[in-house]
C-alpha atoms as a PDB file:
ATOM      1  CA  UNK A   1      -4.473 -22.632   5.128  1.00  0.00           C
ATOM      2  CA  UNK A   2      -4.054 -25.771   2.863  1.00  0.00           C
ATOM      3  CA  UNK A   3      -0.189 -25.865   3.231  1.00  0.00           C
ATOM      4  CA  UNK A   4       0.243 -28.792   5.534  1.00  0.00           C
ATOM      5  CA  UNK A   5       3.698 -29.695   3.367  1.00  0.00           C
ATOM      6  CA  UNK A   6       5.396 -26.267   4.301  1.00  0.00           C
ATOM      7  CA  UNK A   7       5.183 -27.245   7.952  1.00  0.00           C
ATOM      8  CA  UNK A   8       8.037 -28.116   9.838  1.00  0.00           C
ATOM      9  CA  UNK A   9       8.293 -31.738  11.727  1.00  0.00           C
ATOM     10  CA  UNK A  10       6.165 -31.753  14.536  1.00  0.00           C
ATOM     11  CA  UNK A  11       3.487 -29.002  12.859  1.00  0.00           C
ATOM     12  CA  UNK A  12       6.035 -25.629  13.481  1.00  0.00           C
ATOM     13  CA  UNK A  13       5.597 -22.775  11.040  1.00  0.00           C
ATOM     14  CA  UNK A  14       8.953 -22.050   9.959  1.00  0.00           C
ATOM     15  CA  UNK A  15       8.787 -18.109  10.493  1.00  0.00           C
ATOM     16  CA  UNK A  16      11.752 -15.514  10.381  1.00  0.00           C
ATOM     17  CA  UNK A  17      11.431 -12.339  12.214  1.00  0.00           C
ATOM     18  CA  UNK A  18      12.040  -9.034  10.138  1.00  0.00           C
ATOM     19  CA  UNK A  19      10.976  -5.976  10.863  1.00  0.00           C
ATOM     20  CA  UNK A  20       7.991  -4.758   9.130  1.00  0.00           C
ATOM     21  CA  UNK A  21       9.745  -1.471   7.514  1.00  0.00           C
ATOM     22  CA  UNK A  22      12.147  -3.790   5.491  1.00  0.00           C
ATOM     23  CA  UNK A  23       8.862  -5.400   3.734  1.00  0.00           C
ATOM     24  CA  UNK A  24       7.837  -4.387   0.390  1.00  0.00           C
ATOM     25  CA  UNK A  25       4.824  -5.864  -0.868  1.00  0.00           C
ATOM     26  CA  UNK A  26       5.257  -5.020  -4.722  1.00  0.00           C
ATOM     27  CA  UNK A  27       1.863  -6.502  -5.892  1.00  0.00           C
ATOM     28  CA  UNK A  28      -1.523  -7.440  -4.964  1.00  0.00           C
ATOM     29  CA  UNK A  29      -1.702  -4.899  -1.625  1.00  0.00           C
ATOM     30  CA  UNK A  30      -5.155  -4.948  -2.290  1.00  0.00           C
ATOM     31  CA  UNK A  31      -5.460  -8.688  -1.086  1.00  0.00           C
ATOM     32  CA  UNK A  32      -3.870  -8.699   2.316  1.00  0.00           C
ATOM     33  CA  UNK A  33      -6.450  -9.615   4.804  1.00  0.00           C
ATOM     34  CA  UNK A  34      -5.649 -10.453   8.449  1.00  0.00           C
ATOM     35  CA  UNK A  35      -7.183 -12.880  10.978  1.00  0.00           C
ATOM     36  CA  UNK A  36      -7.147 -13.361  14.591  1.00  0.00           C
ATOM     37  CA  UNK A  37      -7.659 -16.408  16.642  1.00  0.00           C
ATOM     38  CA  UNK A  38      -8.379 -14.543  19.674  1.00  0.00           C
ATOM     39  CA  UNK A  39      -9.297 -10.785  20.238  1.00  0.00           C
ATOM     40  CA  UNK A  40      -5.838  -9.980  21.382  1.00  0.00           C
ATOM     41  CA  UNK A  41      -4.194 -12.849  19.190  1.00  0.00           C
ATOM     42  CA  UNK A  42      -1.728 -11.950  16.746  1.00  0.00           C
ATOM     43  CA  UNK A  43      -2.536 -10.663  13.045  1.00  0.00           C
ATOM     44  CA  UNK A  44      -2.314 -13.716  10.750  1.00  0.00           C
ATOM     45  CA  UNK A  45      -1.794 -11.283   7.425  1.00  0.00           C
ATOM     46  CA  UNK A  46      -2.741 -13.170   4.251  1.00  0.00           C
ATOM     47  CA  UNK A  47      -3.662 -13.270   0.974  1.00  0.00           C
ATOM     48  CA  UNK A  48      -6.847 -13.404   0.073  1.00  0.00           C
ATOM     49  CA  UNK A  49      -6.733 -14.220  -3.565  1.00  0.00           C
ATOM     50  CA  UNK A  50      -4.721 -17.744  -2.847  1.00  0.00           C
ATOM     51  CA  UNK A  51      -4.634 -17.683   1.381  1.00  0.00           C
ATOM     52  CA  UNK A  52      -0.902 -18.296   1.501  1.00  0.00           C
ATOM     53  CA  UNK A  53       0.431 -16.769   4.581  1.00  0.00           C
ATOM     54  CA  UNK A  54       2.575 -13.431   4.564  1.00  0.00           C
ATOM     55  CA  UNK A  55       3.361 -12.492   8.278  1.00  0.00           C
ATOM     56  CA  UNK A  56       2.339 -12.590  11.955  1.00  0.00           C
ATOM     57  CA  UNK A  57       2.447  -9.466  13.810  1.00  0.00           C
ATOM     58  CA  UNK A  58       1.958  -8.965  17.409  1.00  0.00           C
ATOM     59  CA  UNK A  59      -1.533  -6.932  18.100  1.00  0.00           C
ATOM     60  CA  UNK A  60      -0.441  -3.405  17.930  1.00  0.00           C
ATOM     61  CA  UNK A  61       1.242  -1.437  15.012  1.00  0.00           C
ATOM     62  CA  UNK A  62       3.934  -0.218  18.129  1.00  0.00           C
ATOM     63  CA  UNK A  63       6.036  -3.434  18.076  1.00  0.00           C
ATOM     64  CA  UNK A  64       7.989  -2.967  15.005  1.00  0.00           C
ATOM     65  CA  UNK A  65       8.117  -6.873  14.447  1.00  0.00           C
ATOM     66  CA  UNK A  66       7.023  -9.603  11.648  1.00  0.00           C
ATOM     67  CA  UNK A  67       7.429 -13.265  11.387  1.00  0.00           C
ATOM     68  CA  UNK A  68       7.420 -13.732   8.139  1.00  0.00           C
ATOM     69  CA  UNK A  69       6.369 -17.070   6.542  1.00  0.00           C
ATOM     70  CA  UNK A  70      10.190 -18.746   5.542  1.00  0.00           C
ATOM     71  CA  UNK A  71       8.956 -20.536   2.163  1.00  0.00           C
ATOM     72  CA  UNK A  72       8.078 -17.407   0.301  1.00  0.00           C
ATOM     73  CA  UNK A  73      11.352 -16.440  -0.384  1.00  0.00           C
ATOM     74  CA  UNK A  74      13.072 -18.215  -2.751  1.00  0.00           C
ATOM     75  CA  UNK A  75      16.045 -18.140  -1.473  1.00  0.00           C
ATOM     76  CA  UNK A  76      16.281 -19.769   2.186  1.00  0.00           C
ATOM     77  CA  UNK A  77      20.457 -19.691   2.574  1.00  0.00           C
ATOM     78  CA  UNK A  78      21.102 -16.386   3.948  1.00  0.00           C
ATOM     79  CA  UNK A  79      18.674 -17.152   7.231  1.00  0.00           C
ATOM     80  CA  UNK A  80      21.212 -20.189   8.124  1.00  0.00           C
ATOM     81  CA  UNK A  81      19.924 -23.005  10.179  1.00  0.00           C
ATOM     82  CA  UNK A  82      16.878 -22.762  12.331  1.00  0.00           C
ATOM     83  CA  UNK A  83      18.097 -20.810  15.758  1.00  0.00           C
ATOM     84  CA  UNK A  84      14.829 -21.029  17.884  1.00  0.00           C
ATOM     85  CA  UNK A  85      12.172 -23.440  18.408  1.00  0.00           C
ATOM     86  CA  UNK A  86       9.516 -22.240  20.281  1.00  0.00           C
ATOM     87  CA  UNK A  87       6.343 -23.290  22.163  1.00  0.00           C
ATOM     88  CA  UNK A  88       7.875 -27.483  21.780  1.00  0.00           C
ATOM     89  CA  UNK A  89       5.029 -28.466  24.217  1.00  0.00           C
ATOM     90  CA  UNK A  90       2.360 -27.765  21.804  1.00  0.00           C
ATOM     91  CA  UNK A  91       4.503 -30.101  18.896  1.00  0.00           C
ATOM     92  CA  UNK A  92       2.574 -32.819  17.164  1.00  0.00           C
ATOM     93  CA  UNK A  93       4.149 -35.864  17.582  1.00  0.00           C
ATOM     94  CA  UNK A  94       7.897 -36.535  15.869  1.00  0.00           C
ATOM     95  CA  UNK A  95       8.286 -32.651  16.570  1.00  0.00           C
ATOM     96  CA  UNK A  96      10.817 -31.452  19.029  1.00  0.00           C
ATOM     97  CA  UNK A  97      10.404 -31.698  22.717  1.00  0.00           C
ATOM     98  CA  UNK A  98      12.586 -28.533  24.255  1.00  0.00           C
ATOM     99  CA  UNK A  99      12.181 -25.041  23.840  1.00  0.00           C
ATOM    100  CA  UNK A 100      15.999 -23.414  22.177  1.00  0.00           C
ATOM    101  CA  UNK A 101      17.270 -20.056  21.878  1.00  0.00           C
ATOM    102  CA  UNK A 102      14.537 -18.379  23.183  1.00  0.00           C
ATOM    103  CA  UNK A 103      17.145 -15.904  25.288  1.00  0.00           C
ATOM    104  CA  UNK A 104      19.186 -15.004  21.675  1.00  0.00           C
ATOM    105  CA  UNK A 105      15.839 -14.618  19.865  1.00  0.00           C
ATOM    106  CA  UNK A 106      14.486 -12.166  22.365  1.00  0.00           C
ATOM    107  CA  UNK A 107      17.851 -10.141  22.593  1.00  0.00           C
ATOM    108  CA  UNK A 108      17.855  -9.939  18.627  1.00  0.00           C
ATOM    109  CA  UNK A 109      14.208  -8.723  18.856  1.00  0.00           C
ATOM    110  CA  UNK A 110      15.259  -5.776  21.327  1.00  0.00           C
ATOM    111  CA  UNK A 111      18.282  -4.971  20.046  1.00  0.00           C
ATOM    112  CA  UNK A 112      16.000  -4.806  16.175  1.00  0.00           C
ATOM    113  CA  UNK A 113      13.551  -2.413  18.153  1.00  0.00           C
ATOM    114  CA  UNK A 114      15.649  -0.181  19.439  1.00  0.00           C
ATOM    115  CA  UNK A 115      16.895   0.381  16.436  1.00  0.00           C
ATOM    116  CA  UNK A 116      13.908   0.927  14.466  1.00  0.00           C
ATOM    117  CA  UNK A 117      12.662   3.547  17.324  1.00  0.00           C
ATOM    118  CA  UNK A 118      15.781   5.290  17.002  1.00  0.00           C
ATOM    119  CA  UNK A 119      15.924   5.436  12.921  1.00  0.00           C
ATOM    120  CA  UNK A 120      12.700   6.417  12.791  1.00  0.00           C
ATOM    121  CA  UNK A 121      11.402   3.199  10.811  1.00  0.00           C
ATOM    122  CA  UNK A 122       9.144   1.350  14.018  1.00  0.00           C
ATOM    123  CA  UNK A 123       6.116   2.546  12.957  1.00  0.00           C
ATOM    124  CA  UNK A 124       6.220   1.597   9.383  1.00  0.00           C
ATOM    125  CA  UNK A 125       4.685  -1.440   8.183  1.00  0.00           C
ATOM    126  CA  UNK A 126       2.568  -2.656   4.979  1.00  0.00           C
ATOM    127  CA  UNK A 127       0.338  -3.984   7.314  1.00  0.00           C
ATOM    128  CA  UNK A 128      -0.902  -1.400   9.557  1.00  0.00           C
ATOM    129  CA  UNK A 129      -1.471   2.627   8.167  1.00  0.00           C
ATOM    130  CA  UNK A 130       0.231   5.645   9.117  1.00  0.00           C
ATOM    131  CA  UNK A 131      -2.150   5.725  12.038  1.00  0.00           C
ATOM    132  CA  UNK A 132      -1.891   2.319  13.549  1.00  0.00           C
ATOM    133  CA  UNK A 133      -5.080   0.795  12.165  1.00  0.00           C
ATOM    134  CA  UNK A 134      -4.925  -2.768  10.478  1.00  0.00           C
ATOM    135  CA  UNK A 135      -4.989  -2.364   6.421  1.00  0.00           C
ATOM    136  CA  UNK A 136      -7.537  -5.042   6.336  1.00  0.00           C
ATOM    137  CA  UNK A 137      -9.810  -4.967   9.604  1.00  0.00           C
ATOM    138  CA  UNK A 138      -9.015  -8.282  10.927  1.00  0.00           C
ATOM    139  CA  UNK A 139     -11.211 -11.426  10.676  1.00  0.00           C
ATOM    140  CA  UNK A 140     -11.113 -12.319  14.726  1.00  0.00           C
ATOM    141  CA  UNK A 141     -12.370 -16.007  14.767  1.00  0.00           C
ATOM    142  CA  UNK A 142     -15.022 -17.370  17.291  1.00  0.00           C
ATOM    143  CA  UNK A 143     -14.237 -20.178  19.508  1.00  0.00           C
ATOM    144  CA  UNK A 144     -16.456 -22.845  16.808  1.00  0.00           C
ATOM    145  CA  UNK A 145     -14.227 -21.318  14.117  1.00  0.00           C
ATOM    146  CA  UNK A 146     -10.975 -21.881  15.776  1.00  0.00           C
ATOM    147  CA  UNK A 147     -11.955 -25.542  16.570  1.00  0.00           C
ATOM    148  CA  UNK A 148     -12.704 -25.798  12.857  1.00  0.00           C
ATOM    149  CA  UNK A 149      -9.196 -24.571  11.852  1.00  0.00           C
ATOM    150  CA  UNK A 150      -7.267 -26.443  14.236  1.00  0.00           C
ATOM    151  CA  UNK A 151      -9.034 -29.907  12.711  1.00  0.00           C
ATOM    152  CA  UNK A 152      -8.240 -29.126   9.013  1.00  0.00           C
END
């Protein structure tokens, strides 16, 4: 989406998981939109107006989880250093090699879900409605439109 310079070394988006009930989107709700690379890929939620990237949700409203992009907040402190590097294998060159702290990631993702099924918050989101449905139907990209995307 035009923001090559916000990547981390080796092409990583720097991502940090919150879940989506803690997300207030206090203007411009009107220009999320959402794309898909597959038909079961994740939601890529955008904005439309300037395509910077907001989140990526898994494919269903019922997995109270967003990786939110790390360089829109303007304060990066309070995350600490990076605690998980994921899918290394697919890392442009100078990237790292080895998957880390894929175990503590996944524990902190179960232990977050559990707690937003049992306060009642799992289901909300600014990107899905009270029904489960995508605010924006998503924009699910064809295999010639992927290849396009992955050249830019």
């Amino acid at each position: 989406m035009g923001r090559i310079d916000d990547l981390e070394p080796g092409g990583g988006c720097p991502l940090v998981q919150v879940l989506p009930a803690r997300i207030e989107i206090t203007d411009g709700e009107d220009q999320i939109a959402c794309l898909r690379l597959s038909p079961k890929g994740l939601h890529r939620w955008y904005a439309r107006c300037c395509n910077t990237p907001l989140a990526n949700t898994v494919g269903s409203s019922r997995m109270p989880l967003a990786g939110m992009w790390r360089p829109l907040f303007a304060q990066t402190d309070p995350f600490g250093p990076v605690a998980t590097l994921g899918f290394t294998k697919a890392a442009l060159p100078g990237g790292p090699r080895r998957d880390k702290g894929l175990g503590r990631m996944l524990g902190g993702l179960l232990k977050r879900t559990l707690a937003a099924y049992l306060n009642g918050t799992a289901r909300q989101s600014p990107f899905f409605d009270a029904f489960g449905a995508p605010v924006s139907p998503p924009l699910v990209l064809d295999q010639t439109q992927r290849a396009a995307a992955y050249v830019e």
